[in-house]
Protein backbone atom coordinates (compact mmCIF):
# COMPACT_ATOMS: atom_id res chain seq x y z
CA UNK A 1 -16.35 72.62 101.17
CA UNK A 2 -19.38 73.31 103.20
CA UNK A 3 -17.77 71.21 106.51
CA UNK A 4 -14.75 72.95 106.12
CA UNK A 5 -16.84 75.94 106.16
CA UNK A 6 -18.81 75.10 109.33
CA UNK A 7 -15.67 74.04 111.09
CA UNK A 8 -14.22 77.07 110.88
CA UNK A 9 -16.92 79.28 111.24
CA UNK A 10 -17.08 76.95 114.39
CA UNK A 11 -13.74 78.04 115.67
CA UNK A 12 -13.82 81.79 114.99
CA UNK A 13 -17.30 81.68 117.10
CA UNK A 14 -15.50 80.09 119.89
CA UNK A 15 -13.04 82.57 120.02
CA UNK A 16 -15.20 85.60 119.48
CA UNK A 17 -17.68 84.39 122.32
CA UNK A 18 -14.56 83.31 124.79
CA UNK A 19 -13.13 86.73 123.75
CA UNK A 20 -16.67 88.77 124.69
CA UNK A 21 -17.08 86.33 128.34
CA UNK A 22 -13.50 87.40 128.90
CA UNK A 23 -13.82 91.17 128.29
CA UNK A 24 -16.78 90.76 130.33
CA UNK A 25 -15.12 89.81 133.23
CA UNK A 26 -12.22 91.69 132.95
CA UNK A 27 -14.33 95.13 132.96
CA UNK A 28 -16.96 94.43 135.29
CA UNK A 29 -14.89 92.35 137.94
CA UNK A 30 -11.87 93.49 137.92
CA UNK A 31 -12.48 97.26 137.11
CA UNK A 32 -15.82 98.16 137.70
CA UNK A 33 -15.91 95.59 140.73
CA UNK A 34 -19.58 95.20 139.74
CA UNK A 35 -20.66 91.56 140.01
CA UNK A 36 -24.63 92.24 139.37
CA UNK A 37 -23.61 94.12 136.22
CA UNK A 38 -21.23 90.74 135.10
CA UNK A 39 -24.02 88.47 133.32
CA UNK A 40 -21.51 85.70 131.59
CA UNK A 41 -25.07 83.82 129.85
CA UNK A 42 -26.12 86.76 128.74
CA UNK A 43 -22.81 87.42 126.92
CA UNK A 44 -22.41 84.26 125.35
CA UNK A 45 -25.66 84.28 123.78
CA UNK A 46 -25.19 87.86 122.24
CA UNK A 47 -21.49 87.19 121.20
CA UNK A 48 -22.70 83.73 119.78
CA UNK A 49 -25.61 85.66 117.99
CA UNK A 50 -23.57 88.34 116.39
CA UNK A 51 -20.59 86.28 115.94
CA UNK A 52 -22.23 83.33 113.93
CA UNK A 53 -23.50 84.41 111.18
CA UNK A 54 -20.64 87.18 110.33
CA UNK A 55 -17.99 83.94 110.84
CA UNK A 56 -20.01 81.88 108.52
CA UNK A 57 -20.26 84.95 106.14
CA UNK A 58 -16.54 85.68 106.20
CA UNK A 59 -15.25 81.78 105.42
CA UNK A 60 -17.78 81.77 102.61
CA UNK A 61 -16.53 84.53 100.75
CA UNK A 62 -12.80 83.39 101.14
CA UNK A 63 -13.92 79.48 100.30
CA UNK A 64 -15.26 81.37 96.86
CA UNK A 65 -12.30 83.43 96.90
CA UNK A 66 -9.99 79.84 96.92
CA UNK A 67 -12.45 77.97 94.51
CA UNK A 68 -12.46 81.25 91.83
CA UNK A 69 -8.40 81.49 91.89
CA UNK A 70 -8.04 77.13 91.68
CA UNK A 71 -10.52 77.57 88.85
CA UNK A 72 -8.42 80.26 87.39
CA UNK A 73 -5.22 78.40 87.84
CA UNK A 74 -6.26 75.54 85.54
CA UNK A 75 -8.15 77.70 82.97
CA UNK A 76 -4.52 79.43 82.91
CA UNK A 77 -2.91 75.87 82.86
CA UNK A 78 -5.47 74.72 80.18
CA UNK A 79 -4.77 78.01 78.24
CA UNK A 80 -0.94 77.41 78.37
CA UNK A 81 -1.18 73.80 77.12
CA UNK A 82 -2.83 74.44 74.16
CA UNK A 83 -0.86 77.60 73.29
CA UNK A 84 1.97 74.91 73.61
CA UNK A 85 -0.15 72.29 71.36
CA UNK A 86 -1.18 74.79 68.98
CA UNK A 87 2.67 76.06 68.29
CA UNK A 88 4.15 72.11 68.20
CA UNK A 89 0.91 71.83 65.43
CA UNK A 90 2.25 74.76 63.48
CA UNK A 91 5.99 73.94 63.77
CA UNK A 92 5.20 70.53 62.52
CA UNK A 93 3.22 71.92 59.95
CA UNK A 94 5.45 74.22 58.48
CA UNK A 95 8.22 71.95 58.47
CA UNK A 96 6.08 69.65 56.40
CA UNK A 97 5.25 72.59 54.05
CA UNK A 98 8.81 73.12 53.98
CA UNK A 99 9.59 69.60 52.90
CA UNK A 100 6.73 69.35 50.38
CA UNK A 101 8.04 72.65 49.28
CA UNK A 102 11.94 70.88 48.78
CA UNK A 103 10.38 67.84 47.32
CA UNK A 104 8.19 69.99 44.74
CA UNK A 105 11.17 71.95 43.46
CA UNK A 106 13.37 68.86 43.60
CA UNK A 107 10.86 67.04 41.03
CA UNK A 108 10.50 69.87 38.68
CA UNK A 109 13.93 70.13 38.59
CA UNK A 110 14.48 66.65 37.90
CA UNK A 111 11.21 66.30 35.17
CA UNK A 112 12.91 69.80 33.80
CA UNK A 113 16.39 67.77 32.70
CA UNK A 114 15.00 64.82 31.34
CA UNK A 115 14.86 64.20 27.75
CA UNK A 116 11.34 62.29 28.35
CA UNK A 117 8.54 64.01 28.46
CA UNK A 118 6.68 64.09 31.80
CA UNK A 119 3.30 65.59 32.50
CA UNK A 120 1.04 65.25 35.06
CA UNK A 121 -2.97 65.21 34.70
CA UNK A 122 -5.92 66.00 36.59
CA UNK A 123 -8.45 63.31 37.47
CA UNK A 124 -11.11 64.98 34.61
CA UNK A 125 -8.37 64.61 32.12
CA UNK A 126 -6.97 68.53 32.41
CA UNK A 127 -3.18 68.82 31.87
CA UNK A 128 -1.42 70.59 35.12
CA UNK A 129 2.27 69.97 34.15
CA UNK A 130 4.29 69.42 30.69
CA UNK A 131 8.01 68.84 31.25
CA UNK A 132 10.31 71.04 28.57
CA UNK A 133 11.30 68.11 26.56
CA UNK A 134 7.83 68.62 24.99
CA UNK A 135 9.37 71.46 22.74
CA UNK A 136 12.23 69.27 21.45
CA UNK A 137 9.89 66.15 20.77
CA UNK A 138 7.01 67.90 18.91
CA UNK A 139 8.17 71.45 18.10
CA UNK A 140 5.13 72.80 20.42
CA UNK A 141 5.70 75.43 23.52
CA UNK A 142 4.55 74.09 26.56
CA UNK A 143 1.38 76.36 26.36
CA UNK A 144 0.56 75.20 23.31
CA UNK A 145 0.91 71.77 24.06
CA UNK A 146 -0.81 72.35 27.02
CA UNK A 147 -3.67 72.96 24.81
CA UNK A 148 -3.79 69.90 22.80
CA UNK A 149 -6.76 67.52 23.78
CA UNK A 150 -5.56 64.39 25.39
CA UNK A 151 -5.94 62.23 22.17
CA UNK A 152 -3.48 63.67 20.49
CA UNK A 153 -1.11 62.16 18.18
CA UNK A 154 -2.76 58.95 19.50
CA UNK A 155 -4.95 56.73 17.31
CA UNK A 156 -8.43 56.04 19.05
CA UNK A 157 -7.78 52.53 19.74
CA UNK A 158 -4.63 52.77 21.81
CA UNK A 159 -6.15 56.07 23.63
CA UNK A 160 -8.83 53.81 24.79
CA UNK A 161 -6.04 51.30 25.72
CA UNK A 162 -4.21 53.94 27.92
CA UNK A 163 -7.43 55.51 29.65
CA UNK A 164 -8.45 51.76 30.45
CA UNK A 165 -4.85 51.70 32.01
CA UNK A 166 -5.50 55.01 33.83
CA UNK A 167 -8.51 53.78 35.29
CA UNK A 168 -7.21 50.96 36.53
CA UNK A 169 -4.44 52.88 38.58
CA UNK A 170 -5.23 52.67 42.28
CA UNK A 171 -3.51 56.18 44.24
CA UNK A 172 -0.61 55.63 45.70
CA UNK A 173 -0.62 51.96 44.35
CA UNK A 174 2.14 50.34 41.58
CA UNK A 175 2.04 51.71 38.14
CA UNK A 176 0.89 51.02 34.67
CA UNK A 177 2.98 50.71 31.88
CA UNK A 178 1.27 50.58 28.47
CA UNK A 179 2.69 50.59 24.50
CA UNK A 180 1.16 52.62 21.96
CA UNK A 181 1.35 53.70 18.53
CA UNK A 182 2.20 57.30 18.35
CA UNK A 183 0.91 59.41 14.98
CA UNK A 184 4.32 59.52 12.72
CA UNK A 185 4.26 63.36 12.08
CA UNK A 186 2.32 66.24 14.34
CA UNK A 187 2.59 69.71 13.23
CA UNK A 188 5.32 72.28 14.66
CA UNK A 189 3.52 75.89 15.75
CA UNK A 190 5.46 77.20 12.41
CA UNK A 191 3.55 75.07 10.22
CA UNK A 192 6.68 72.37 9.49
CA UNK A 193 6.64 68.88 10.12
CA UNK A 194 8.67 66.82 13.05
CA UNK A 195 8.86 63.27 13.03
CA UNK A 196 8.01 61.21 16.32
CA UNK A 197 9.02 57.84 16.89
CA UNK A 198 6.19 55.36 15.66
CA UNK A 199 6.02 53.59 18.99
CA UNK A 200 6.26 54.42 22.53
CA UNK A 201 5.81 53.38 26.01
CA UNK A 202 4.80 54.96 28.92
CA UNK A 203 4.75 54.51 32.33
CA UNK A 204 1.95 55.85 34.44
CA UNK A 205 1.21 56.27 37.99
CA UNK A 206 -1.67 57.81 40.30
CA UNK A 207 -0.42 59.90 43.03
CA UNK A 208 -2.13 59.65 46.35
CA UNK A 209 -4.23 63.04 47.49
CA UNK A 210 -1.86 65.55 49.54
CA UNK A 211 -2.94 65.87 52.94
């Protein structure tokens, strides 16, 4: 940047001074036909003098000039690019919301029809989900089955069996199945008795963390 600088402060000079030794001529020569007034050195050195310095002046504003817009152009082209990034990142993200969304509704609908019960459990043992067939197996509503510790209608030696098998369950990995011995008769919300089958099995899986 600097030699291109020089080299055209260079040129500029040379054409300023030839300019002023010209002029010089031309009016004291020519014109005024006054040869002791025409002093060519004497020129030269003044046109070199004021002509310098302004030259060099000049092509270092416009080489700041160029540098500030080529700077500018790739801040604009860096702006641009992630503008584009950013909206591909939120396209693909909402259409993976939007699928997560589908596959949510399609598994509640599907755990909603079955005649099993399915529910689905925190990792501190909290219930998040009880499929409907709860009400037609035990009598309960959902929210009051949702209620019910986790040992329910379980004797304490095969709920020991199943949280072993729980624990065991690696995310995303293959899962348990374990047999238990469910408690013949739980109570309905109105008090009455409903029978549940003596023994049961259930399969049980660990879901891998979203995201």
């Amino acid at each position: 940047m600097l030699r291109d600088t020089i080299i055209r402060t260079a040129r500029i000079t040379a054409l300023v001074v030839g300019a002023a030794m010209v002029m010089d001529y031309i009016v004291n020569i020519l014109i005024l036909d006054d040869p002791a007034a025409y002093s060519p050195l004497a020129t030269f050195l003044i046109a070199v003098v004021i002509a310098a310095p302004l030259a060099y002046s000049l092509n270092s504003q416009k080489q700041g000039l160029l540098q500030l817009q080529a700077d500018l152009s790739r801040s604009l082209e860096a702006k641009q690019v992630a503008i584009v990034e950013a909206e591909s990142r939120r396209a693909e993200a909402e259409d993976a919301l939007a699928r997560l969304r589908e596959s949510d509704r399609l598994y509640r609908l599907l755990a909603d029809n079955l005649t099993d019960n399915v529910n689905l459990w925190s990792r501190s043992g909290e219930r998040l989900y009880m499929s409907p067939s709860i009400v037609k197996l035990t009598g309960f509503t959902i929210g009051e089955y949702m209620d019910l510790p986790a040992n329910a209608n379980v004797s304490p030696e095969d709920y020991q069996r199943i949280v072993s098998v729980v624990r065991a369950l690696v995310p995303g990995g293959e899962p348990g199945v374990v047999e238990y011995e469910s408690a013949t008769r739980t109570a309905r919300s109105s008090g009455s008795k409903a029978p549940i089958d003596g023994w049961r099995t259930r399969t049980v899986s660990c879901l891998p963390p979203r995201g």
